[in-house]
PDB file of N, CA and C in Angstrom:
ATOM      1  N   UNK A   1       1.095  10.542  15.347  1.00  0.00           N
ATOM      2  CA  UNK A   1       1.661  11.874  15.330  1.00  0.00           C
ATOM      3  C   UNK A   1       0.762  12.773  14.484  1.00  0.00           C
ATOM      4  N   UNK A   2      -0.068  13.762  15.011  1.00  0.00           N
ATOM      5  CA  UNK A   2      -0.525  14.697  14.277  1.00  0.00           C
ATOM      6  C   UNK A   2       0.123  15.819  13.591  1.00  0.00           C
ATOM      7  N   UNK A   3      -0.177  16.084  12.474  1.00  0.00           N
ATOM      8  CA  UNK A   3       0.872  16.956  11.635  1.00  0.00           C
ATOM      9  C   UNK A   3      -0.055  18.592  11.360  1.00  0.00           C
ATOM     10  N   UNK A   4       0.791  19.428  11.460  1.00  0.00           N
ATOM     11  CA  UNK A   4       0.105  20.720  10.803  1.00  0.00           C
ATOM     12  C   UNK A   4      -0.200  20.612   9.915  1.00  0.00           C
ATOM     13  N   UNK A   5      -0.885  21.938   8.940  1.00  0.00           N
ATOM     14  CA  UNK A   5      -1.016  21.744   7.530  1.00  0.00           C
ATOM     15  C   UNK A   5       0.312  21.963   7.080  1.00  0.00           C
ATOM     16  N   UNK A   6       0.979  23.267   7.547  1.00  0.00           N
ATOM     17  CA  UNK A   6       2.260  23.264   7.227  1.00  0.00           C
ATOM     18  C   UNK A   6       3.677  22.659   7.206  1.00  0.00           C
ATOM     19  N   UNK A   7       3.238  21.419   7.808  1.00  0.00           N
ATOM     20  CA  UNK A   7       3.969  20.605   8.120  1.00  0.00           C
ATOM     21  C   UNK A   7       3.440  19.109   7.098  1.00  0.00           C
ATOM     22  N   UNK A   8       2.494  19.436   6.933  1.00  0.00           N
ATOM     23  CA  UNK A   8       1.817  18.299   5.801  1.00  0.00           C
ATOM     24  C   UNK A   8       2.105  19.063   4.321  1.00  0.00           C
ATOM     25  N   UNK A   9       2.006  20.193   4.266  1.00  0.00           N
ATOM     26  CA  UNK A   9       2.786  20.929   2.740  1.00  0.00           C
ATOM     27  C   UNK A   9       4.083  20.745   2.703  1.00  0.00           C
ATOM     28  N   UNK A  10       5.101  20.819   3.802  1.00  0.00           N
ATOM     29  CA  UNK A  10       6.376  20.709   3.690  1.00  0.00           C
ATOM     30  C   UNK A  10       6.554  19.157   3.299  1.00  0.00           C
ATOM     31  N   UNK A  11       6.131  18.112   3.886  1.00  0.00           N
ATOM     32  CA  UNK A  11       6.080  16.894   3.594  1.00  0.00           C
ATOM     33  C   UNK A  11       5.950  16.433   1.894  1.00  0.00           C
ATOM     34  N   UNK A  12       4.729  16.671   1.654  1.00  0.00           N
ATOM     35  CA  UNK A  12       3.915  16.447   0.453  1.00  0.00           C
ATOM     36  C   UNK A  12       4.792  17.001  -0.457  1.00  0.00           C
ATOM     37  N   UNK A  13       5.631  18.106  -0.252  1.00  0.00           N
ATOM     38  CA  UNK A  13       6.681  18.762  -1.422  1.00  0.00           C
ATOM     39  C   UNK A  13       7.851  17.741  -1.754  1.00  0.00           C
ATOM     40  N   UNK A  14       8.298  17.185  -0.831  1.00  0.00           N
ATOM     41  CA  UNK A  14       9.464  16.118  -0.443  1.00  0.00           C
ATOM     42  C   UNK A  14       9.153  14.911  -1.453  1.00  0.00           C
ATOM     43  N   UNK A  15       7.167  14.686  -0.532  1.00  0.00           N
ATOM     44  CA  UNK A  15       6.874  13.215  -1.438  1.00  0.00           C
ATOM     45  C   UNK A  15       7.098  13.311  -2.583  1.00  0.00           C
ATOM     46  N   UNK A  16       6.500  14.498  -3.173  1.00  0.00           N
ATOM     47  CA  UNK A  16       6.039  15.085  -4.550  1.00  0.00           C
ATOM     48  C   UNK A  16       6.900  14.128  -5.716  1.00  0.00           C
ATOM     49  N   UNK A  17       8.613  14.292  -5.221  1.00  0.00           N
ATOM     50  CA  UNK A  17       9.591  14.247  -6.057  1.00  0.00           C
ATOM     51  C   UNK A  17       9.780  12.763  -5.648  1.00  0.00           C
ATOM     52  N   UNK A  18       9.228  11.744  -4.423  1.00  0.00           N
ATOM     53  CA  UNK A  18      10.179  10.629  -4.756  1.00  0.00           C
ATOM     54  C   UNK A  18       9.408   9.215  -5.567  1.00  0.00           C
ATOM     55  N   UNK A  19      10.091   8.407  -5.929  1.00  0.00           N
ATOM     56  CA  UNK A  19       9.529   6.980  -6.580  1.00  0.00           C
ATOM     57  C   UNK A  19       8.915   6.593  -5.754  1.00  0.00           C
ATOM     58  N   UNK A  20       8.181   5.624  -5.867  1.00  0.00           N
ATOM     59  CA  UNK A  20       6.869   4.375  -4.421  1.00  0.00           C
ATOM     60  C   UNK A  20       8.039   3.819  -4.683  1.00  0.00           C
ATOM     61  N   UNK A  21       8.758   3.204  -3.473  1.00  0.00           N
ATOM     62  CA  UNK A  21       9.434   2.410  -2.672  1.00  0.00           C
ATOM     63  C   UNK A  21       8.879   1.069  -2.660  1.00  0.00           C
ATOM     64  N   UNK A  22       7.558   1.171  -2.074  1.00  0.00           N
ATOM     65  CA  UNK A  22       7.205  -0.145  -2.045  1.00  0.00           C
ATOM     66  C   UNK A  22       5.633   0.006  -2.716  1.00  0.00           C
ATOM     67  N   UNK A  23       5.288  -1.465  -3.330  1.00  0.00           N
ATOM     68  CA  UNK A  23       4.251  -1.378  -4.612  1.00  0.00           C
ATOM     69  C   UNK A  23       3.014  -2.605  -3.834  1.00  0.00           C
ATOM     70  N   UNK A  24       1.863  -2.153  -3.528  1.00  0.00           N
ATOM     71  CA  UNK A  24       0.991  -3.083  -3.378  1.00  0.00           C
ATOM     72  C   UNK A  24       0.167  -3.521  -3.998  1.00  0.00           C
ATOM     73  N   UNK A  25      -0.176  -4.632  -4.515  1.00  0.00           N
ATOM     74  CA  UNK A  25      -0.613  -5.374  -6.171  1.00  0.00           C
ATOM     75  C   UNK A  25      -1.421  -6.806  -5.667  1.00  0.00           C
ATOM     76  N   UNK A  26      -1.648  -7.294  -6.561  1.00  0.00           N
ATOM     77  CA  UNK A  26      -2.513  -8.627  -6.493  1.00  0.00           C
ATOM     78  C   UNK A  26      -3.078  -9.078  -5.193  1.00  0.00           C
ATOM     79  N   UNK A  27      -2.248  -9.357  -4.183  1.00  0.00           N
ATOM     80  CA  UNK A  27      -1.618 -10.162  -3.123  1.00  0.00           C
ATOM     81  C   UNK A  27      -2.375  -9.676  -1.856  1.00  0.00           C
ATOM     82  N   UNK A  28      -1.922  -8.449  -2.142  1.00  0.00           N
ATOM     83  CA  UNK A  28      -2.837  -7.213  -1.352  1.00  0.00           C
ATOM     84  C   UNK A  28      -1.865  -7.100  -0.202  1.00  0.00           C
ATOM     85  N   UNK A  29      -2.059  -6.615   1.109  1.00  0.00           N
ATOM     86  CA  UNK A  29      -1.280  -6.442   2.157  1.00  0.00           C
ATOM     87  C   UNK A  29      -0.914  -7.724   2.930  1.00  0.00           C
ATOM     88  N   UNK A  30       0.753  -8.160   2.330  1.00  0.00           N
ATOM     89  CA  UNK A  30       1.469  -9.523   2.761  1.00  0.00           C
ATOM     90  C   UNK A  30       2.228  -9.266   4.548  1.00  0.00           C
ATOM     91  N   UNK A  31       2.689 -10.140   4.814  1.00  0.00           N
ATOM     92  CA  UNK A  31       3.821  -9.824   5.791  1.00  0.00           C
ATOM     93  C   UNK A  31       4.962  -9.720   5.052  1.00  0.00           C
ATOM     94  N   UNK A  32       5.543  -9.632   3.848  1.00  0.00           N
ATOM     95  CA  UNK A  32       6.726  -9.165   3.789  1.00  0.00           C
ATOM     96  C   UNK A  32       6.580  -7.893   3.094  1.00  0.00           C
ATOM     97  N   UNK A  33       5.622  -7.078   2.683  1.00  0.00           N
ATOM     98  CA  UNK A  33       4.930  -5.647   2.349  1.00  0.00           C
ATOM     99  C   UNK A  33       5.570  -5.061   3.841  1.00  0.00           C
ATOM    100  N   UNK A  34       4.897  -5.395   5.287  1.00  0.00           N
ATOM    101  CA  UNK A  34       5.000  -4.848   6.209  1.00  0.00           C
ATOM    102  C   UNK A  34       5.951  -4.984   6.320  1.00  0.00           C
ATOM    103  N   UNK A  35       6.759  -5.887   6.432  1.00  0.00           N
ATOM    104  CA  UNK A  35       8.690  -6.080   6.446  1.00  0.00           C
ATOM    105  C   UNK A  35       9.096  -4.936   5.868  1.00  0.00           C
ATOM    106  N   UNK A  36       9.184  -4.783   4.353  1.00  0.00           N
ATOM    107  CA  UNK A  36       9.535  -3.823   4.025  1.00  0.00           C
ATOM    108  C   UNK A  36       9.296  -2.138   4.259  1.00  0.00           C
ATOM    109  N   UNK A  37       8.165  -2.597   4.362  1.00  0.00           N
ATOM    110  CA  UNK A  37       7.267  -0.838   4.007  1.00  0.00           C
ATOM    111  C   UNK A  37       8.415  -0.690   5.552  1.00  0.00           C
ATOM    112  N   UNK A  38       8.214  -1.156   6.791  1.00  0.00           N
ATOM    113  CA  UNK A  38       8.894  -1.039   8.099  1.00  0.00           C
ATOM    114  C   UNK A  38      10.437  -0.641   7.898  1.00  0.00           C
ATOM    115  N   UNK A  39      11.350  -1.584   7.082  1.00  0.00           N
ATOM    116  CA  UNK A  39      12.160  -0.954   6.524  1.00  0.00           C
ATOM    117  C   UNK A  39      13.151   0.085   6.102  1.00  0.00           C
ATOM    118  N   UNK A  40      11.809   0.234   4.902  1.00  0.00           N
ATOM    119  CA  UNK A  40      11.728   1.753   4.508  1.00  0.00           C
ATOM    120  C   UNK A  40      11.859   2.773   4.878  1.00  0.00           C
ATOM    121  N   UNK A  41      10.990   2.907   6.184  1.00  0.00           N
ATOM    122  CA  UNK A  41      10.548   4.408   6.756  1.00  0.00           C
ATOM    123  C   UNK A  41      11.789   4.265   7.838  1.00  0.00           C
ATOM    124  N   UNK A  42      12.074   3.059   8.422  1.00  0.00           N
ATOM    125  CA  UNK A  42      13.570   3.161   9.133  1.00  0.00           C
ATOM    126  C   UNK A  42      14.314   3.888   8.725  1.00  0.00           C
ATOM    127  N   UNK A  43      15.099   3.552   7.175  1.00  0.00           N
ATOM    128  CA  UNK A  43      15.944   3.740   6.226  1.00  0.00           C
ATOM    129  C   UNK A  43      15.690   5.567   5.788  1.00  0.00           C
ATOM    130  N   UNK A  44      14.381   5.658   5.384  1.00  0.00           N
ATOM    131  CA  UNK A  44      14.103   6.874   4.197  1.00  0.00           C
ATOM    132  C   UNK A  44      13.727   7.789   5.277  1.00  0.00           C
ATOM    133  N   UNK A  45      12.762   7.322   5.860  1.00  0.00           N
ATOM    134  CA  UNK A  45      11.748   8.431   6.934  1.00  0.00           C
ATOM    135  C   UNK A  45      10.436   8.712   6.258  1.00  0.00           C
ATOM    136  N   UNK A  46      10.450   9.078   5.358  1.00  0.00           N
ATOM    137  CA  UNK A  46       9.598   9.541   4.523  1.00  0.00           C
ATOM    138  C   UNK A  46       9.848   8.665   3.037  1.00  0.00           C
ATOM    139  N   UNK A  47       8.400   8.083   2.965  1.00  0.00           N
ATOM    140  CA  UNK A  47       8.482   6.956   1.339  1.00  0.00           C
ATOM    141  C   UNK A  47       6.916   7.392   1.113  1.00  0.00           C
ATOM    142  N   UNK A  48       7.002   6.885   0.040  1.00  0.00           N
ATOM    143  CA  UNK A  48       5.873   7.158  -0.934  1.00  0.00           C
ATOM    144  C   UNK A  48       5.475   5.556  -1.236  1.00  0.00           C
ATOM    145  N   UNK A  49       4.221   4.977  -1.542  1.00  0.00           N
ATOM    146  CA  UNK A  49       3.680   3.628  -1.533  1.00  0.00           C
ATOM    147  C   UNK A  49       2.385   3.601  -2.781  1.00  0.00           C
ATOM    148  N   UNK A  50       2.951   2.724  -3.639  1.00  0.00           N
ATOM    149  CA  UNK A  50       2.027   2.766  -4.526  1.00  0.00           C
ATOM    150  C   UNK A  50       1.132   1.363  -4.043  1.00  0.00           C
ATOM    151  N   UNK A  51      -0.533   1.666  -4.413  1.00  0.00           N
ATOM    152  CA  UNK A  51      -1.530   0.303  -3.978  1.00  0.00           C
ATOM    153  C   UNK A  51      -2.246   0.146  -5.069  1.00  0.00           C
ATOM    154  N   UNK A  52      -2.284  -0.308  -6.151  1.00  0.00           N
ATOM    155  CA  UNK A  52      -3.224  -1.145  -7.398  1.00  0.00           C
ATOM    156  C   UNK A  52      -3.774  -2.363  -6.760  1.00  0.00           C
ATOM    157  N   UNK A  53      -4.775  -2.103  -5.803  1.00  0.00           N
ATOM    158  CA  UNK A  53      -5.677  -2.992  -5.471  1.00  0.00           C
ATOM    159  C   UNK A  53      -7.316  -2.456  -5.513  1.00  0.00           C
ATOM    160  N   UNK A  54      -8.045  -3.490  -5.926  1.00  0.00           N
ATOM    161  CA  UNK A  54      -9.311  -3.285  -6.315  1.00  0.00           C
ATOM    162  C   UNK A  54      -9.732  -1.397  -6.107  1.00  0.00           C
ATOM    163  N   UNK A  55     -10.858  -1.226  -5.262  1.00  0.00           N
ATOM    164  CA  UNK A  55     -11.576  -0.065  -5.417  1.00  0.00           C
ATOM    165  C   UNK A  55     -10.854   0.881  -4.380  1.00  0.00           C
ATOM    166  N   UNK A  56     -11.273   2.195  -4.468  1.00  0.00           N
ATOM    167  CA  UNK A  56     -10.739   3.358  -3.181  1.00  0.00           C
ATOM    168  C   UNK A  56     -11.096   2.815  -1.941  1.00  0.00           C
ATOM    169  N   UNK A  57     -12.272   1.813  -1.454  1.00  0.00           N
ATOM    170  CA  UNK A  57     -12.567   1.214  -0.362  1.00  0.00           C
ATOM    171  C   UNK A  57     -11.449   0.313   0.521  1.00  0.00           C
ATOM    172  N   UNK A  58     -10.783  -0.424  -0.946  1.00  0.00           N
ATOM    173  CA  UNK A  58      -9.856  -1.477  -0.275  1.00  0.00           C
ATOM    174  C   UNK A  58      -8.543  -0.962  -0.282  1.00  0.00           C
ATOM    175  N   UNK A  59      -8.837  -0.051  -1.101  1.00  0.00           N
ATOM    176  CA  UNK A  59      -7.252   0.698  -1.029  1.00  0.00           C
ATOM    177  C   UNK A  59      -7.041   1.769   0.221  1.00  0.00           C
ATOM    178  N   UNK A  60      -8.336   2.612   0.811  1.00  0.00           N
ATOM    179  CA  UNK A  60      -8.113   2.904   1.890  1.00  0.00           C
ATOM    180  C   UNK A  60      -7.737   1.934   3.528  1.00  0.00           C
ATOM    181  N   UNK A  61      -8.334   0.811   3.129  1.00  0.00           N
ATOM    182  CA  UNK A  61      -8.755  -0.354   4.377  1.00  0.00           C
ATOM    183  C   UNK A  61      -7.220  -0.517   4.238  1.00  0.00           C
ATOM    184  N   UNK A  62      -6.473  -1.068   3.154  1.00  0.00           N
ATOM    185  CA  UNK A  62      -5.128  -1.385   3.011  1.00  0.00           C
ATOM    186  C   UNK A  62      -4.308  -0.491   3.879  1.00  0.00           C
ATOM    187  N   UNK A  63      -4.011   1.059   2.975  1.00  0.00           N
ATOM    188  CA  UNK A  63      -3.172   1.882   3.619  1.00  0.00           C
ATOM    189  C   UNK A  63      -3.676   2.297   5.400  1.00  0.00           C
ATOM    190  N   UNK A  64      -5.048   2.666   5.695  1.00  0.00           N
ATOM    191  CA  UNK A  64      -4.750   2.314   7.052  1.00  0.00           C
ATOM    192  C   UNK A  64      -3.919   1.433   7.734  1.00  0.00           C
ATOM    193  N   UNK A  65      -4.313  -0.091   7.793  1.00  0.00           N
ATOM    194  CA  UNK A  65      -3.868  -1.118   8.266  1.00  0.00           C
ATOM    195  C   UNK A  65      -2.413  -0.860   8.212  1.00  0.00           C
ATOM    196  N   UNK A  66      -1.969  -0.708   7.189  1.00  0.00           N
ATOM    197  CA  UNK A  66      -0.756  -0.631   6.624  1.00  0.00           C
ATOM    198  C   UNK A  66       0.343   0.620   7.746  1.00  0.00           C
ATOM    199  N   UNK A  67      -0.576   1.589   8.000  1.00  0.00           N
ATOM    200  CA  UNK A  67      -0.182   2.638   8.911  1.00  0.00           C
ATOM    201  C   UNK A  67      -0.218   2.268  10.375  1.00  0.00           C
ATOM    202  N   UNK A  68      -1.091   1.347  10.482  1.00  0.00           N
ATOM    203  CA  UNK A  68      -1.117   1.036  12.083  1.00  0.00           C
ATOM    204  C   UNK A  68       0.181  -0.096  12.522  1.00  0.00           C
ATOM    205  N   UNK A  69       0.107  -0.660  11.571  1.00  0.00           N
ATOM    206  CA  UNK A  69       1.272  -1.948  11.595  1.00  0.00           C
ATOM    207  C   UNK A  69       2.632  -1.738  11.846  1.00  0.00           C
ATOM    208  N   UNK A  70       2.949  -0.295  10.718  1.00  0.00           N
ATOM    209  CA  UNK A  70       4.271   0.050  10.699  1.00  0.00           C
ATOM    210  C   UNK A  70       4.434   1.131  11.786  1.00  0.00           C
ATOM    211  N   UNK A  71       3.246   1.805  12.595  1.00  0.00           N
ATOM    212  CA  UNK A  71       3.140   3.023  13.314  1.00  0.00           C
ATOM    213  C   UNK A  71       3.531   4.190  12.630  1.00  0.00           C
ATOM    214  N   UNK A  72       3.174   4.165  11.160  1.00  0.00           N
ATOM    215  CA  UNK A  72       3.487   5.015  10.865  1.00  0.00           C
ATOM    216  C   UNK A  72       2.559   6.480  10.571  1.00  0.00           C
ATOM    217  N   UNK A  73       2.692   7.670   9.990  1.00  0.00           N
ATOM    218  CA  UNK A  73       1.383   9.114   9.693  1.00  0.00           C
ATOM    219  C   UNK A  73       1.614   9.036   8.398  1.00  0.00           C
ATOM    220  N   UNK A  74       0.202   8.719   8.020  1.00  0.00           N
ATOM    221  CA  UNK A  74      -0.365   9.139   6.487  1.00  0.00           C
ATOM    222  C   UNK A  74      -0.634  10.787   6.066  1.00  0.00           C
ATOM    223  N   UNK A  75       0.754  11.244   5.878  1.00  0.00           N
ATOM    224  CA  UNK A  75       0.480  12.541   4.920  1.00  0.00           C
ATOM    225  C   UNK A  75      -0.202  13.101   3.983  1.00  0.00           C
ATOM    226  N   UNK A  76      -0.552  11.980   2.975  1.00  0.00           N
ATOM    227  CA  UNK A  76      -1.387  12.336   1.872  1.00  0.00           C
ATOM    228  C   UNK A  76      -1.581  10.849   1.429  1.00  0.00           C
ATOM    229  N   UNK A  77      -2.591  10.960   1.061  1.00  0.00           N
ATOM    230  CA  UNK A  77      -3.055   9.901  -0.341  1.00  0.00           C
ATOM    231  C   UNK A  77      -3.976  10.346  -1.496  1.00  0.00           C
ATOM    232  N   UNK A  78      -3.761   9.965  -2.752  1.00  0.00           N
ATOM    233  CA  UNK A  78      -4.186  10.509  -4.004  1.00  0.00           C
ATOM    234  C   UNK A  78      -4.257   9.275  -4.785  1.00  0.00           C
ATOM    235  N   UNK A  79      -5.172   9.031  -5.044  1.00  0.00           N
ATOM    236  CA  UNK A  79      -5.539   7.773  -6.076  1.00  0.00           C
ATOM    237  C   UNK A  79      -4.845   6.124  -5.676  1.00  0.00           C
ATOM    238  N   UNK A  80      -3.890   6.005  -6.004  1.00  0.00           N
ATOM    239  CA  UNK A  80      -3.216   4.646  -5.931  1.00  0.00           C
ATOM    240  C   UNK A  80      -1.769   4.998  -5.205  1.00  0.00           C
ATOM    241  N   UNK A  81      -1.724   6.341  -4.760  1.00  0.00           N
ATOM    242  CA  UNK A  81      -0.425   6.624  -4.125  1.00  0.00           C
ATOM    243  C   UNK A  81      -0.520   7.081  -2.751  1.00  0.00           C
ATOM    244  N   UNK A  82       0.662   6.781  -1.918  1.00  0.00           N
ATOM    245  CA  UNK A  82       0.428   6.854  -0.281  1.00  0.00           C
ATOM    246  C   UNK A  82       1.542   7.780   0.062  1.00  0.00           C
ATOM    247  N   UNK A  83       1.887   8.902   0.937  1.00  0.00           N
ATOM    248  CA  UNK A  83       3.093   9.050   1.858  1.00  0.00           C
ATOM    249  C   UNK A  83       3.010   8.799   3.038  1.00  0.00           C
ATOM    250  N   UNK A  84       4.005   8.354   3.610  1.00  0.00           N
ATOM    251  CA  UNK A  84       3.965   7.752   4.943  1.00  0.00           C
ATOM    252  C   UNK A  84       5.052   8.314   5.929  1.00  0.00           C
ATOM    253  N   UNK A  85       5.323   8.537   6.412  1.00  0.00           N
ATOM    254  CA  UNK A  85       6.127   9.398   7.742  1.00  0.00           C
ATOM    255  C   UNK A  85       6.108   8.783   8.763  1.00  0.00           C
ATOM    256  N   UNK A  86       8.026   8.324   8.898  1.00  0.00           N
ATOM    257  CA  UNK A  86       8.073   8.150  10.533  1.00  0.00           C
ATOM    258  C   UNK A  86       9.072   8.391  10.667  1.00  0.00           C
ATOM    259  N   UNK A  87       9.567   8.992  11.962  1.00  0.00           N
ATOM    260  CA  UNK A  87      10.997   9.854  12.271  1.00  0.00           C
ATOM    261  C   UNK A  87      11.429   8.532  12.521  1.00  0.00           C
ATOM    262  N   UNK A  88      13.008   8.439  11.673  1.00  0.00           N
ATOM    263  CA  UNK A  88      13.774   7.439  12.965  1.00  0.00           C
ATOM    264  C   UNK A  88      14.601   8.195  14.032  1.00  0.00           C
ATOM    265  N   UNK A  89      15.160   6.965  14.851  1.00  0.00           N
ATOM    266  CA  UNK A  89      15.917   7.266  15.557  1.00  0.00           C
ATOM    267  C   UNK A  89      17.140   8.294  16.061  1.00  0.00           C
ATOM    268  N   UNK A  90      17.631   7.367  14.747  1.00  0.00           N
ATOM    269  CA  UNK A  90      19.088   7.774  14.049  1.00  0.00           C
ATOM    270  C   UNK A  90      19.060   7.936  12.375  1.00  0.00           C
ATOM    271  N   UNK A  91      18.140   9.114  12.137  1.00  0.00           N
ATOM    272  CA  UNK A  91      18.381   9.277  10.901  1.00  0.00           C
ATOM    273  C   UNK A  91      19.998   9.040   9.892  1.00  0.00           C
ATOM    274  N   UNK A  92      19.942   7.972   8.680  1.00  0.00           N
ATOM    275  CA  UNK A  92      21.650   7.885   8.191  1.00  0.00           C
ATOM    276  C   UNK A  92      20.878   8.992   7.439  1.00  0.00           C
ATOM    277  N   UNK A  93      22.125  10.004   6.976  1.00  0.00           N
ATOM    278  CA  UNK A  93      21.557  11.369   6.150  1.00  0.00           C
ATOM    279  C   UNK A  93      22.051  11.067   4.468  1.00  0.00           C
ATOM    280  N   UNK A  94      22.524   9.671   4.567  1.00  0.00           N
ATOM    281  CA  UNK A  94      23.014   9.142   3.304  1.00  0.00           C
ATOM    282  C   UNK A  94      21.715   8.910   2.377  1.00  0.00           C
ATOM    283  N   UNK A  95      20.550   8.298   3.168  1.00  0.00           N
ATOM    284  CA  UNK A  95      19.024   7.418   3.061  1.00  0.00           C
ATOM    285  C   UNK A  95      18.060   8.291   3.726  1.00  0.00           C
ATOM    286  N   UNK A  96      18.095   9.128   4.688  1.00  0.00           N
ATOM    287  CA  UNK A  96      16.498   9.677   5.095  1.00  0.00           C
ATOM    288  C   UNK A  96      16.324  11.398   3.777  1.00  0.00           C
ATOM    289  N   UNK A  97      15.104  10.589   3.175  1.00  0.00           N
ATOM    290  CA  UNK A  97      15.037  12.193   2.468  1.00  0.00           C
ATOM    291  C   UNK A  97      14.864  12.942   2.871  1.00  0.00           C
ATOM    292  N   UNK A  98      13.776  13.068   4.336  1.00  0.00           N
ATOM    293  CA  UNK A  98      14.288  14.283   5.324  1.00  0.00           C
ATOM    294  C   UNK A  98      15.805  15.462   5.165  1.00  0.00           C
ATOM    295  N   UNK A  99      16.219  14.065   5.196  1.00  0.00           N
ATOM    296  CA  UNK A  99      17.536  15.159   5.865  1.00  0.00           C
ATOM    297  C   UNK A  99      18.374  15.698   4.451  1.00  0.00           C
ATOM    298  N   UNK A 100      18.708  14.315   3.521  1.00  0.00           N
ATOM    299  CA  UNK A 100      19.208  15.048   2.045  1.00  0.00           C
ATOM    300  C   UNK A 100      17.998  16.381   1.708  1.00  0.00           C
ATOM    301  N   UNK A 101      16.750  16.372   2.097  1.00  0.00           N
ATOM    302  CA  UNK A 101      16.321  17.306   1.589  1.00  0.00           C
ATOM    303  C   UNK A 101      16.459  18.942   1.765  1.00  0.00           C
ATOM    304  N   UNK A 102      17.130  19.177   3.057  1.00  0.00           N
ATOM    305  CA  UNK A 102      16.727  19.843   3.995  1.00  0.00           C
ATOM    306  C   UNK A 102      18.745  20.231   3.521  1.00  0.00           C
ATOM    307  N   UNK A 103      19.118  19.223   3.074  1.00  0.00           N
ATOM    308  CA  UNK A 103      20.581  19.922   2.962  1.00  0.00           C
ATOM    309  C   UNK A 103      20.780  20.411   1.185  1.00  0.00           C
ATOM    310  N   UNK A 104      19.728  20.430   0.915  1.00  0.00           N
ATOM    311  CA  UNK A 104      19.897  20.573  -0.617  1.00  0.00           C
ATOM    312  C   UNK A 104      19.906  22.207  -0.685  1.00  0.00           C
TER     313      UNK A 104
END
C-alpha cells in the first residue's frame, strides 16, 4: 500500500505517542516475532516495533523482511524504531489506534 506524505504525517503523529509493542533483540527475526508482530497489526492496526540488533544494515534487512511477512507498510523508521500499518478487516475500536485516535 503506498501512502501519501500526508497520510504518512497523519500516521507518524499516531506512532509518535505509542509504546513498541513488539521488541527485536538478540535472536533477531524469530517465528514467534512474526506471530506476534501479525497479531498486533490485526489487533492495533498501527504498532510501533523496537529492533536492537547489530548495525542500520541488519536492522533495515530485519524490518523489511519483517514487512513482507506480515504484509504489512513501513511508515517510518528512525534509529532502532519501526511503524508499521495494516488496515484490518474489522477494526475492534476498543484496540485499533486508528480508530481510538480519530475518536479522541
Amino acid at each position: 500500500m503506498k501512502l501519501t506524505p500526508e497520510q504518512k504525517k497523519f500516521y507518524r503523529t499516531i506512532g509518535h505517542e505509542l509504546n513498541p509493542i513488539v521488541t527485536i533483540a538478540g535472536k533477531g527475526l524469530t517465528e514467534n516475532i512474526t506471530t506476534e508482530t501479525d497479531r498486533a497489526l490485526e489487533q492495533h492496526e498501527l504498532i510501533k516495533i523496537k529492533v536492537s540488533v547489530g548495525d542500520r544494515e541488519a536492522r533495515d534487512k530485519i524490518v523489511d523482511t519483517l514487512c513482507s511477512q506480515v504484509n504489512a507498510t513501513l511508515v517510518q523508521r528512525i534509529g532502532n524504531m519501526a511503524i508499521f500499518l495494516r488496515r484490518a478487516k474489522q477494526p475492534n475500536p476498543k484496540l485499533s489506534n486508528l480508530v481510538r485516535y480519530k475518536n479522541l
